[in-house]
N, C-alpha and C. Protein backbone atom coordinates (compact mmCIF):
# COMPACT_ATOMS: atom_id res chain seq x y z
N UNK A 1 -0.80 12.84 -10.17
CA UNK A 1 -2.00 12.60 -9.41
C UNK A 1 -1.68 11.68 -8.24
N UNK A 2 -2.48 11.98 -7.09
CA UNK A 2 -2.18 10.40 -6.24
C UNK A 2 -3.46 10.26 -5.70
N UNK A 3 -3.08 8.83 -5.66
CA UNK A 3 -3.79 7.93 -5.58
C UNK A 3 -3.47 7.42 -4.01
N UNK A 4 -4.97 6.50 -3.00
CA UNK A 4 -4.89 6.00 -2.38
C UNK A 4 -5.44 4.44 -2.46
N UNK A 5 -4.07 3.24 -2.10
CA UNK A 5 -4.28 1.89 -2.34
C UNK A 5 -4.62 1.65 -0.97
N UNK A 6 -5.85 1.08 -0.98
CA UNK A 6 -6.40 0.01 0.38
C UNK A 6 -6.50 -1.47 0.23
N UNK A 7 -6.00 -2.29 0.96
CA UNK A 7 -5.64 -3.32 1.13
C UNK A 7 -6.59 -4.16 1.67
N UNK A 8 -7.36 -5.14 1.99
CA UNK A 8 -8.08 -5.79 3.25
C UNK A 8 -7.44 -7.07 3.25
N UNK A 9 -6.92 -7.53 4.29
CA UNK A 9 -6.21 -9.00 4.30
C UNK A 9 -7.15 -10.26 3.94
N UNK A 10 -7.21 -11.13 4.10
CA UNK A 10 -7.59 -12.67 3.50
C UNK A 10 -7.59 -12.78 4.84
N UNK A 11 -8.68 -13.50 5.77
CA UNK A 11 -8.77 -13.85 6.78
C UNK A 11 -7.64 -15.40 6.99
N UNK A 12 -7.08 -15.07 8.46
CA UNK A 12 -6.16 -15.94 8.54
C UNK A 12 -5.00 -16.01 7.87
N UNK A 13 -4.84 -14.74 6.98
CA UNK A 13 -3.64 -14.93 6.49
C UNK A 13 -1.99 -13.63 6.85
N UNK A 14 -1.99 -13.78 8.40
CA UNK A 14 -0.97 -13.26 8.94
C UNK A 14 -0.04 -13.93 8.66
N UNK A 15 0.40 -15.00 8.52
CA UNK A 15 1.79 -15.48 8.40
C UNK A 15 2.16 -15.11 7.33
N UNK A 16 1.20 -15.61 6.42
CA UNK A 16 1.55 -15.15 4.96
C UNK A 16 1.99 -13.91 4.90
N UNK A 17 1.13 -13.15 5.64
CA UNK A 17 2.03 -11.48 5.49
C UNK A 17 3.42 -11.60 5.55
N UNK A 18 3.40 -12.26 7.06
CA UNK A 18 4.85 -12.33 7.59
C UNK A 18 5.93 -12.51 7.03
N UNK A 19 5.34 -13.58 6.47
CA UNK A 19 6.70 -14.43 5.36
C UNK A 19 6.80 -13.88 4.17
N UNK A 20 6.41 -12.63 3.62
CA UNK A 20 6.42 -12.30 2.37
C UNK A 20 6.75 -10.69 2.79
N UNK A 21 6.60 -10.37 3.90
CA UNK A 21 6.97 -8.73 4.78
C UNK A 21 8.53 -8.37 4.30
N UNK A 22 9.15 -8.98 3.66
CA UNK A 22 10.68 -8.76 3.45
C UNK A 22 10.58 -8.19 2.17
N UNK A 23 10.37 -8.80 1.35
CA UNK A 23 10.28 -8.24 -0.06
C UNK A 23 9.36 -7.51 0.13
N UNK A 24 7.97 -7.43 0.49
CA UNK A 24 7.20 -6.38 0.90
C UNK A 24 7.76 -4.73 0.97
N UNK A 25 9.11 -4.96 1.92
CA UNK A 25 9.52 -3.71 2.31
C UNK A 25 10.55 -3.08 1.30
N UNK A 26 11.09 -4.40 0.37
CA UNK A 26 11.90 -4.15 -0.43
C UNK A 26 11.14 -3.19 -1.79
N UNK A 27 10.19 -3.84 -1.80
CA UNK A 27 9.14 -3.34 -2.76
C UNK A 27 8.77 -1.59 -2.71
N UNK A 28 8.40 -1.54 -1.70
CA UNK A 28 8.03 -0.17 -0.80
C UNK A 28 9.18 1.16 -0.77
N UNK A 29 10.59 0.52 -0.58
CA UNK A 29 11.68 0.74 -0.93
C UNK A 29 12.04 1.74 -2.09
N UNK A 30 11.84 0.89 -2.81
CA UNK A 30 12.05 0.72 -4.14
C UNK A 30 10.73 1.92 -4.74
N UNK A 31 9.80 1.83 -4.56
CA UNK A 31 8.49 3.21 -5.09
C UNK A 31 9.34 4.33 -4.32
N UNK A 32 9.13 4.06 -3.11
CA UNK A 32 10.04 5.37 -2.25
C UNK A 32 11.18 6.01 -2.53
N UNK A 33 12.09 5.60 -3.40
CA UNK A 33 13.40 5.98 -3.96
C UNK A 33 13.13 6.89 -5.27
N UNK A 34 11.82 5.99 -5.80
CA UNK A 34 11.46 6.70 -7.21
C UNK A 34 10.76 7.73 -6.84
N UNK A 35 10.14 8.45 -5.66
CA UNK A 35 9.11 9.08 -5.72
C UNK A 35 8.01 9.00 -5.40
N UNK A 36 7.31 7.89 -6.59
CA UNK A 36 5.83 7.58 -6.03
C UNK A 36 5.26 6.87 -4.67
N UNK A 37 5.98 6.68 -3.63
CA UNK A 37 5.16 6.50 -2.73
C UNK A 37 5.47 7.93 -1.65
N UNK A 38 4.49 8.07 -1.37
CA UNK A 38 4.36 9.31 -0.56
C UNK A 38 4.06 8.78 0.92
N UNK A 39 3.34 7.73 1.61
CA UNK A 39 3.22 7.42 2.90
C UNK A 39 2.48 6.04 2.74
N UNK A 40 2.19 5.18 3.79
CA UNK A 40 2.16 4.07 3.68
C UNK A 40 2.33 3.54 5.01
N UNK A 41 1.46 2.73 5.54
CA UNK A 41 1.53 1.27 6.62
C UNK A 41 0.74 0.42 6.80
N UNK A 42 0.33 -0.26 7.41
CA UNK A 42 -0.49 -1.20 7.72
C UNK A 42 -1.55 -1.03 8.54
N UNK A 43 -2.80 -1.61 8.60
CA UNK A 43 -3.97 -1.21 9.37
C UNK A 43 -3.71 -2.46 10.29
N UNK A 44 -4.41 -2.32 11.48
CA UNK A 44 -3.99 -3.05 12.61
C UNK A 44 -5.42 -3.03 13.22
N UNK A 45 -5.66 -4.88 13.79
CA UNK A 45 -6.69 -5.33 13.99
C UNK A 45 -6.55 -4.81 15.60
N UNK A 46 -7.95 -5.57 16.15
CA UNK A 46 -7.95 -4.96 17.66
C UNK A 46 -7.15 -5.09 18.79
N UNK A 47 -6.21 -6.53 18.10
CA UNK A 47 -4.83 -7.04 18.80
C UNK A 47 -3.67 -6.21 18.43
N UNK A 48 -4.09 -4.93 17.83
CA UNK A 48 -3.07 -4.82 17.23
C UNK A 48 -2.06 -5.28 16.27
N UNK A 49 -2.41 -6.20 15.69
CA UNK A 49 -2.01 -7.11 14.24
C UNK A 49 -2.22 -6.74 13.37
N UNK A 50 -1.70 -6.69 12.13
CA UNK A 50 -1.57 -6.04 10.64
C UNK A 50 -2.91 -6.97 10.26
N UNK A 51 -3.76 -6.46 9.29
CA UNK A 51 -4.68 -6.57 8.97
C UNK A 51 -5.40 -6.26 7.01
N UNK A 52 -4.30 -5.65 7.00
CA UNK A 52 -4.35 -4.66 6.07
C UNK A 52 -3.24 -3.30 5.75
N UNK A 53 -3.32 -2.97 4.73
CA UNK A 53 -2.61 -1.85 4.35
C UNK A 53 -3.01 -0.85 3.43
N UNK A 54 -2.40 0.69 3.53
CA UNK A 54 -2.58 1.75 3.09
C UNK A 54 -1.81 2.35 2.58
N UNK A 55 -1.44 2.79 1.19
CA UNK A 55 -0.20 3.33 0.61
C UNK A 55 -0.98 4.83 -0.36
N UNK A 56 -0.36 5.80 0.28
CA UNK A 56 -0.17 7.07 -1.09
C UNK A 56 0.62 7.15 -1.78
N UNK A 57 0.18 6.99 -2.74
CA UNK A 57 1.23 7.15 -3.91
C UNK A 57 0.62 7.66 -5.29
N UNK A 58 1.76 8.37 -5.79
CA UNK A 58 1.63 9.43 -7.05
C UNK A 58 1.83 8.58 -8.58
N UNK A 59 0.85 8.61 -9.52
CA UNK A 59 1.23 7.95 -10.84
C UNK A 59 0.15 9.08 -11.44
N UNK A 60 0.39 8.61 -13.24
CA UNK A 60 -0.02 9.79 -14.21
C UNK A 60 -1.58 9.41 -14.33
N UNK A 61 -2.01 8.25 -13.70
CA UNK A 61 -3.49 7.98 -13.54
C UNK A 61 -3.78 6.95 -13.26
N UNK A 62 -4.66 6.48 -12.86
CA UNK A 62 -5.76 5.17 -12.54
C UNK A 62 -4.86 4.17 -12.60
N UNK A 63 -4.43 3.81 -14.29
CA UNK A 63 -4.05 2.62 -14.57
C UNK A 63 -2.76 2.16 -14.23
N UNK A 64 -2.37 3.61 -14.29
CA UNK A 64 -0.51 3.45 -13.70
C UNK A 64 -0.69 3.06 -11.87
N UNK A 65 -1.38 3.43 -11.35
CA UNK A 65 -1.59 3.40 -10.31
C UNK A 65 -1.49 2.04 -9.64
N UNK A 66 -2.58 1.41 -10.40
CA UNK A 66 -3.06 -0.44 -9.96
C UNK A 66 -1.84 -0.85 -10.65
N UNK A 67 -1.26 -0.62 -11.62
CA UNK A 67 0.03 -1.37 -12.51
C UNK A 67 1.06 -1.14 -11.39
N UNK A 68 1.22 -0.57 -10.54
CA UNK A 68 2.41 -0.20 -9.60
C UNK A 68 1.91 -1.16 -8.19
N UNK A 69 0.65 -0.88 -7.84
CA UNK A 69 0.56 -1.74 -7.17
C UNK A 69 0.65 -2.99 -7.14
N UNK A 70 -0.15 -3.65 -8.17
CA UNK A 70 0.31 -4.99 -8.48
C UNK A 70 1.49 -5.68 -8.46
N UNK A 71 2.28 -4.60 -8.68
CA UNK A 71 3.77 -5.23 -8.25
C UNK A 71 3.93 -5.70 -6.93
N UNK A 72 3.40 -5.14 -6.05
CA UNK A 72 3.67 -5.28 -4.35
C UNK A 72 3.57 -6.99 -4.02
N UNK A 73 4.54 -7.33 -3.69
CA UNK A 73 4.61 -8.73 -3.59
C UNK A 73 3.88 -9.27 -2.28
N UNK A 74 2.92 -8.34 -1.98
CA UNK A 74 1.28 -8.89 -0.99
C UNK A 74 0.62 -8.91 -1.89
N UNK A 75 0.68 -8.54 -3.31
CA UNK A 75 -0.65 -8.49 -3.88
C UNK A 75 -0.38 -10.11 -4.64
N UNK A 76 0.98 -10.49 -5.15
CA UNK A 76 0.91 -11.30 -5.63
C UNK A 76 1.17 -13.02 -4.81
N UNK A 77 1.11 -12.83 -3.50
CA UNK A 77 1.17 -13.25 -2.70
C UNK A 77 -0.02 -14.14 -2.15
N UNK A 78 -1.14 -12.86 -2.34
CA UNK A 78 -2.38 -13.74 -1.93
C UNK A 78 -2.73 -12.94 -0.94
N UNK A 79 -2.49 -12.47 -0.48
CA UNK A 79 -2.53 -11.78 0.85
C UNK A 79 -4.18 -10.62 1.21
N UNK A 80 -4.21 -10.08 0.11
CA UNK A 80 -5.28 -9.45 0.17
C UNK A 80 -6.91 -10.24 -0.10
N UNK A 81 -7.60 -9.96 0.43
CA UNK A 81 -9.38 -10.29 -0.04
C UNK A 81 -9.75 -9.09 -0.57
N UNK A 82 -9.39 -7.93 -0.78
CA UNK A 82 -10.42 -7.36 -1.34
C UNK A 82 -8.96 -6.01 -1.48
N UNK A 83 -8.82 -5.19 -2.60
CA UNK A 83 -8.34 -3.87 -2.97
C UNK A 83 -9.31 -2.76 -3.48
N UNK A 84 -8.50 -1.46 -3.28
CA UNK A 84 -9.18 -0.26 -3.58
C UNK A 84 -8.18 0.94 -4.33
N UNK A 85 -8.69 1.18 -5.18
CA UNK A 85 -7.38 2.40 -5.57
C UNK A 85 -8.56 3.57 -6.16
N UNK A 86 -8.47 4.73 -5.36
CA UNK A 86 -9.23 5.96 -5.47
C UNK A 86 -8.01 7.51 -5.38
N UNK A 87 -8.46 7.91 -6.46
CA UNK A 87 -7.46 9.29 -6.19
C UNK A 87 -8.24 10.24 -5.22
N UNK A 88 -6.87 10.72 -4.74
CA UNK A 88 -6.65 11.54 -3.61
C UNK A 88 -6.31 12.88 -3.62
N UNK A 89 -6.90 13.92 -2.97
CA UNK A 89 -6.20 15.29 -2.83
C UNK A 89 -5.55 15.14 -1.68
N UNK A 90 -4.57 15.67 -1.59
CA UNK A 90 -3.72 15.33 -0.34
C UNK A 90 -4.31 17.11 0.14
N UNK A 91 -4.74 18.01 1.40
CA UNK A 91 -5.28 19.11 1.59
C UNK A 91 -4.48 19.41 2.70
N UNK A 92 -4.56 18.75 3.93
CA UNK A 92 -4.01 19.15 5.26
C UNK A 92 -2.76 18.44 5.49
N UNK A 93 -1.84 18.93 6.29
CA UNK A 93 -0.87 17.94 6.37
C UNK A 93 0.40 17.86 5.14
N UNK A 94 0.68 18.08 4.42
CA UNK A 94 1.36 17.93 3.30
C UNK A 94 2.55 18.16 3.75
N UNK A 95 3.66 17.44 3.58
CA UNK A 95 5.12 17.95 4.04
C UNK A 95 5.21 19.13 3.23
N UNK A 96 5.40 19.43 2.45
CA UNK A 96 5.52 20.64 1.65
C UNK A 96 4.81 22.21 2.43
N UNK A 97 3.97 21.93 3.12
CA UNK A 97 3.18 22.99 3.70
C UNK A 97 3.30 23.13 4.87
N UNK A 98 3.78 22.04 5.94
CA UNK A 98 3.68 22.52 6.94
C UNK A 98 5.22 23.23 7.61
């Protein structure tokens, strides 16, 4: 199944992104090697500044889903005010199809 994780940042807390963006990517890495992440980046404020983030990714349901995310060392970071994890049909677009 996949799932889509939404992110909303903690106001004022860009640096924190910043400084934690390394393992961040290591993290990201690391799903991506296994499979489950399918696409993924950051939402960007009107300055164009990370703001937030968006990851697809595939697990056997719900719980596996948030358990994978939670790993993401923004989540344990602090970084977020608010998460979302809703499954997804992926329809248009699919590497596989086009």
């Amino acid at each position: 199944m996949l799932f889509v994780f939404t992110g909303t940042d903690n106001p004022n807390s860009l640096e924190l992104r910043l400084s934690t963006r390394p393992a961040h990517l290591e993290f990201l890495k690391e799903i991506a090697e296994s499979g489950a992440l399918k696409l993924g980046g950051p939402f960007l404020d009107a300055d164009g500044k990370p703001c937030g983030s968006m990851l697809v990714i595939e697990a056997p349901d719900a719980a596996a889903a948030k358990a994978l995310v939670d790993r993401d060392p923004y989540a344990g970071a602090g970084v977020f005010a608010s998460t979302e994890i809703r499954q997804w049909n992926w329809t248009f677009g699919k590497p596989d199809t086009v």
